[in-house]
N, C-alpha and C. Protein backbone atom coordinates (compact mmCIF):
# COMPACT_ATOMS: atom_id res chain seq x y z
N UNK A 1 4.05 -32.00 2.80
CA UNK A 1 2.81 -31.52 2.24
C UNK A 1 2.62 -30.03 2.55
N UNK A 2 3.15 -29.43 3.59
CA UNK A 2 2.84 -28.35 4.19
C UNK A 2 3.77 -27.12 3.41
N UNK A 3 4.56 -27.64 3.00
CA UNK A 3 6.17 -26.87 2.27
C UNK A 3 4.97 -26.96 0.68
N UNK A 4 4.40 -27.74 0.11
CA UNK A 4 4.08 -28.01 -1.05
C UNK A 4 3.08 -26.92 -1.14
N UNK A 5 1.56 -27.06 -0.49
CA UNK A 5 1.03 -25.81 -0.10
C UNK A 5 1.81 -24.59 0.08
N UNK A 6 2.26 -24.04 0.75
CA UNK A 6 2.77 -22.88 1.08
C UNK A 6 3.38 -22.32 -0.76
N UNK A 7 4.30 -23.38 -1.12
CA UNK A 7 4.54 -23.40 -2.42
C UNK A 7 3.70 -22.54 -3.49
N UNK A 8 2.43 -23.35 -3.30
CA UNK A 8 1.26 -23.18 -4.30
C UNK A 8 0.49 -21.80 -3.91
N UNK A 9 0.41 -21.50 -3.04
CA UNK A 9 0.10 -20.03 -1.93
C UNK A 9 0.88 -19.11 -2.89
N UNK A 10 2.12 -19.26 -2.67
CA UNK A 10 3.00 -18.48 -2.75
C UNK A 10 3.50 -17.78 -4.48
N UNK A 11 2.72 -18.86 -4.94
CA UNK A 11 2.75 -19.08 -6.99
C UNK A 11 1.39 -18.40 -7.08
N UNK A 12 0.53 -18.37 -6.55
CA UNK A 12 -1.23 -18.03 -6.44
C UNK A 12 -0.74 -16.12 -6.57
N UNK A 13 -0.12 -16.18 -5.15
CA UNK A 13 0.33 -14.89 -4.78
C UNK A 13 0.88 -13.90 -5.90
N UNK A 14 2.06 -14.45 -6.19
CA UNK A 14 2.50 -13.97 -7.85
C UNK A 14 1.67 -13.61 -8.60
N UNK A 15 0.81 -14.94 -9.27
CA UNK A 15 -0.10 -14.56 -10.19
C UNK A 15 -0.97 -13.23 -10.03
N UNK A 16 -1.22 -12.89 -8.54
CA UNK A 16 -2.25 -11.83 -8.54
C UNK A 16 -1.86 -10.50 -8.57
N UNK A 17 -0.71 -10.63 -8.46
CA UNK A 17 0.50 -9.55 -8.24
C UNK A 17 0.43 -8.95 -9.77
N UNK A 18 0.56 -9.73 -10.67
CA UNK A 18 0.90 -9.67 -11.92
C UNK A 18 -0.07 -9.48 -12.52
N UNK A 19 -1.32 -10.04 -12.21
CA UNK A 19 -2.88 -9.67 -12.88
C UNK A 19 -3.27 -8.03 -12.43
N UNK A 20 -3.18 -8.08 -10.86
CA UNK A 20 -3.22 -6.75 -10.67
C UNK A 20 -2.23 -5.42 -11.07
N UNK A 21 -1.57 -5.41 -11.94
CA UNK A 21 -0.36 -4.41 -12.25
C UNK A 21 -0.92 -4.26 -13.49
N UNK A 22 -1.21 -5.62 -14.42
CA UNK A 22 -1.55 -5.17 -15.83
C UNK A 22 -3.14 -5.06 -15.46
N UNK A 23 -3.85 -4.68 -14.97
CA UNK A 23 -5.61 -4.09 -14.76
C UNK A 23 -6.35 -4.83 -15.29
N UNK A 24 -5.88 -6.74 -15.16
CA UNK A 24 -6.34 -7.62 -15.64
C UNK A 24 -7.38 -8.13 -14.49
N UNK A 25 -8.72 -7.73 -14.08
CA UNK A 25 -8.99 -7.90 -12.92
C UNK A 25 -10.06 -8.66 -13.40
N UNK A 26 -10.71 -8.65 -14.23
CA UNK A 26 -11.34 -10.03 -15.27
C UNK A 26 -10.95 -11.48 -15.08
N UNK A 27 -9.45 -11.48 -15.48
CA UNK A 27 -8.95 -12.62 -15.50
C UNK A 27 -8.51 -13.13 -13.80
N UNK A 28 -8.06 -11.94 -12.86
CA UNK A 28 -8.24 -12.32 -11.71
C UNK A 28 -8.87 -12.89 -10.59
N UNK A 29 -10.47 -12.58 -11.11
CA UNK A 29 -11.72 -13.48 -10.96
C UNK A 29 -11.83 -14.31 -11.32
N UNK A 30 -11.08 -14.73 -12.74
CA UNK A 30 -11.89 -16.04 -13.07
C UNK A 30 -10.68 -16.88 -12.64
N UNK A 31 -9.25 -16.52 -12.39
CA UNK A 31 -8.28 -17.78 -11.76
C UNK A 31 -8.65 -18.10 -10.53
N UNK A 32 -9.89 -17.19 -9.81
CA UNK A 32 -10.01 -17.81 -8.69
C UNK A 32 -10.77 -19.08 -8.51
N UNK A 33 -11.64 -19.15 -9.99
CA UNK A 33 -12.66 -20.31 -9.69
C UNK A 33 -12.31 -21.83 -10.78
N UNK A 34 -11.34 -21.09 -11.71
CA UNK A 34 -11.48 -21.97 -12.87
C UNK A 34 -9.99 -22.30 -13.32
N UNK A 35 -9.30 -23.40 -12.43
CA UNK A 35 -7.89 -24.12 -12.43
C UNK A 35 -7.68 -24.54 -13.45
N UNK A 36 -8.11 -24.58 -14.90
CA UNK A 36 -7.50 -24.55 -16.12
C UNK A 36 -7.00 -23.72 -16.76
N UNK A 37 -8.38 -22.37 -16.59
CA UNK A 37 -7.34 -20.96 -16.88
C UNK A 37 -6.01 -20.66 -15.69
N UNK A 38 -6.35 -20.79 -14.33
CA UNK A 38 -5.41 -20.47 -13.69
C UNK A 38 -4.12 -21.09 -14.20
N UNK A 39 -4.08 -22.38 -14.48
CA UNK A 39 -2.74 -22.99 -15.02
C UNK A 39 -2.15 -22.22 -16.25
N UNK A 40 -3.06 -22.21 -17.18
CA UNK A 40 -2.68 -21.36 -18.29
C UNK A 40 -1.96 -20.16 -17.73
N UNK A 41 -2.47 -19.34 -17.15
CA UNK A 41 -1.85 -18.16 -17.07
C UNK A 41 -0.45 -18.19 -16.16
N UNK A 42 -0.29 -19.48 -14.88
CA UNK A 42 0.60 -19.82 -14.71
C UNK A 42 1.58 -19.80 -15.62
N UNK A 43 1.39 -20.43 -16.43
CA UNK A 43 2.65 -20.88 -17.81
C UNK A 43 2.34 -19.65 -18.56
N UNK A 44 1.63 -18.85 -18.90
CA UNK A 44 1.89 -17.64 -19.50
C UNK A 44 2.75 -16.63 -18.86
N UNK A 45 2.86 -16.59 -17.49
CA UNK A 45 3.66 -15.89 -16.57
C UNK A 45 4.92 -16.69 -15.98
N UNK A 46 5.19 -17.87 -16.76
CA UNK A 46 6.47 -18.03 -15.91
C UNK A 46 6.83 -18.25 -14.86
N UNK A 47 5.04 -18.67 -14.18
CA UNK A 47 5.22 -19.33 -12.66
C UNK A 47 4.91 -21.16 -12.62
């Protein structure tokens, strides 16, 4: 469970990496609260 987390940390991490480079800081707020867009953009990014 602990490897699985760290996992999901670590995919979170990415995503913000990638929101913050393109000055998407809109959408960086809202993956923090709303795990449907976050998934989406997961699969839009290839994580």
């Amino acid at each position: 469970m602990e490897r699985g987390m760290e996992k999901g940390m670590e995919r979170f991490g990415k995503l913000t990496l990638f929101l913050l480079d393109s000055k998407r800081y809109d959408a960086l707020e809202k993956v923090s609260v709303d795990k449907e867009y976050r998934e989406q953009l997961f699969s839009e990014y290839g994580l």
